[in-house]
Protein backbone atom coordinates (compact mmCIF):
# COMPACT_ATOMS: atom_id res chain seq x y z
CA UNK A 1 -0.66 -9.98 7.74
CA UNK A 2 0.55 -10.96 4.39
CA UNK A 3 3.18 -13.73 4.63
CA UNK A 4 4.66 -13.08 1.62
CA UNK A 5 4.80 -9.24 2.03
CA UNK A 6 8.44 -7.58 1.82
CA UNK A 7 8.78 -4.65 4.16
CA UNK A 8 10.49 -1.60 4.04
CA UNK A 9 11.54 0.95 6.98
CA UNK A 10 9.70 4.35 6.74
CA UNK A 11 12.25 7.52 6.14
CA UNK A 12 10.40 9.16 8.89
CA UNK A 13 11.42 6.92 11.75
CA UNK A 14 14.45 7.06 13.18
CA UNK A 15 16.01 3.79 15.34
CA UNK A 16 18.89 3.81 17.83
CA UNK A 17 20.04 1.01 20.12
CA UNK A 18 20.87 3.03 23.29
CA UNK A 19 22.65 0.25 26.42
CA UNK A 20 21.04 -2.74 24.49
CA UNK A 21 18.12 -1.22 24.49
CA UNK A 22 16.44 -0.38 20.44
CA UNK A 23 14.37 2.56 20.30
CA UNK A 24 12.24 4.41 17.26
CA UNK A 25 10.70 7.69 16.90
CA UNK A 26 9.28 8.78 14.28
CA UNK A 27 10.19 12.55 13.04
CA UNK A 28 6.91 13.66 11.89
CA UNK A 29 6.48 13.96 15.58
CA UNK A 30 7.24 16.96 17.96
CA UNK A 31 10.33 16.06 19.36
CA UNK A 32 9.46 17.80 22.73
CA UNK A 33 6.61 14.79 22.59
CA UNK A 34 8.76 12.20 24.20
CA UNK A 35 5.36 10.07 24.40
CA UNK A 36 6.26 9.28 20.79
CA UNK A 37 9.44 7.30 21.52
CA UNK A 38 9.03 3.06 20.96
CA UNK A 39 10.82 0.74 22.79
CA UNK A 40 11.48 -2.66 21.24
CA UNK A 41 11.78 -5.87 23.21
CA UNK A 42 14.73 -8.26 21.60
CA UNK A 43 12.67 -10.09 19.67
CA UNK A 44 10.82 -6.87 17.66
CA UNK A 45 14.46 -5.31 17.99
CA UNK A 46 15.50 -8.60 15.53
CA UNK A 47 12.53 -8.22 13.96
CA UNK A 48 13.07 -4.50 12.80
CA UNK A 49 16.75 -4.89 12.24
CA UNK A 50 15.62 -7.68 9.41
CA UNK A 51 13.40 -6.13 7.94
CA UNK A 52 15.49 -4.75 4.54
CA UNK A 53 13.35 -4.31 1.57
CA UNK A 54 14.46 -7.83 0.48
CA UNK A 55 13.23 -10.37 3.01
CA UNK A 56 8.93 -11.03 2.82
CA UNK A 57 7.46 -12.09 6.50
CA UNK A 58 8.12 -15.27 6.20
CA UNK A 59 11.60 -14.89 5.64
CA UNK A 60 11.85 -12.82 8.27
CA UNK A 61 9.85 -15.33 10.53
CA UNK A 62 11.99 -18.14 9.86
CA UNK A 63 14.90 -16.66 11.15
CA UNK A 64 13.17 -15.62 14.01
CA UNK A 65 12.12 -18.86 15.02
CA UNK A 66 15.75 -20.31 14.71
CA UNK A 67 17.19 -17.64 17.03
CA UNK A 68 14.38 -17.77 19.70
CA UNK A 69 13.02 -20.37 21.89
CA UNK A 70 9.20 -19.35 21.16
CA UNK A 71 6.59 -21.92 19.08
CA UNK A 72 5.09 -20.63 15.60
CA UNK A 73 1.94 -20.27 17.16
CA UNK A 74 2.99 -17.49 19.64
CA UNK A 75 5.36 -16.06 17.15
CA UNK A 76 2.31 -15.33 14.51
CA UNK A 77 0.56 -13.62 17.67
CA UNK A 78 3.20 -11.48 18.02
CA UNK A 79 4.62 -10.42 14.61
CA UNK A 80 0.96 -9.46 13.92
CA UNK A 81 0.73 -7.57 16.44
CA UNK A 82 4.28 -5.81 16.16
CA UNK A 83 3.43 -4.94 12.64
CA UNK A 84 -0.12 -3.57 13.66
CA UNK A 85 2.30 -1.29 15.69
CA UNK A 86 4.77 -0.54 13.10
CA UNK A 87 2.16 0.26 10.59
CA UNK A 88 0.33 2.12 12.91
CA UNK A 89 2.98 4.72 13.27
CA UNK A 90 3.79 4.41 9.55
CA UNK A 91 7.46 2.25 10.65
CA UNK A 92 7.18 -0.16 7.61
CA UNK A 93 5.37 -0.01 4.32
């Protein structure tokens, strides 16, 4: 994970927040392959909603940490591993 890295969202994911709830599927997909859908807990929801084009990591992680009662410690653990996720399914670039 590059702190300093500014993210983008991939064209070939689409997100909806369904009851509260944000989702993502990506479109190179079959869409009869509902395995493919991604649900995102609130944190990665705020997470993915920040990321713009604009704001690097750090930014991003800064915010996080004043909207959420979690350390910086446990945060790192889990952006790192969100973003293994998103870039795993090509969410972010």
């Amino acid at each position: 994970m590059v702190k300093g890295e500014v993210l983008k969202k991939s064209s070939k994911i689409a997100s909806r927040e369904i009851e509260g709830e944000v989702i993502l599927m990506p479109l190179y997909k079959s869409a009869d392959d509902l395995s493919y859908i991604y649900t995102l807990n609130e944190t990665a929801a705020r997470f993915w909603e920040l990321v713009d084009g604009k704001r690097s990591i750090n930014e991003i992680k800064g915010i996080l940490l004043e909207e959420f009662d979690v350390k910086e410690d446990k945060l790192d653990a889990q952006v790192k591993e969100l973003l293994k996720d998103l870039k795993g399914i090509k969410a972010v670039g």
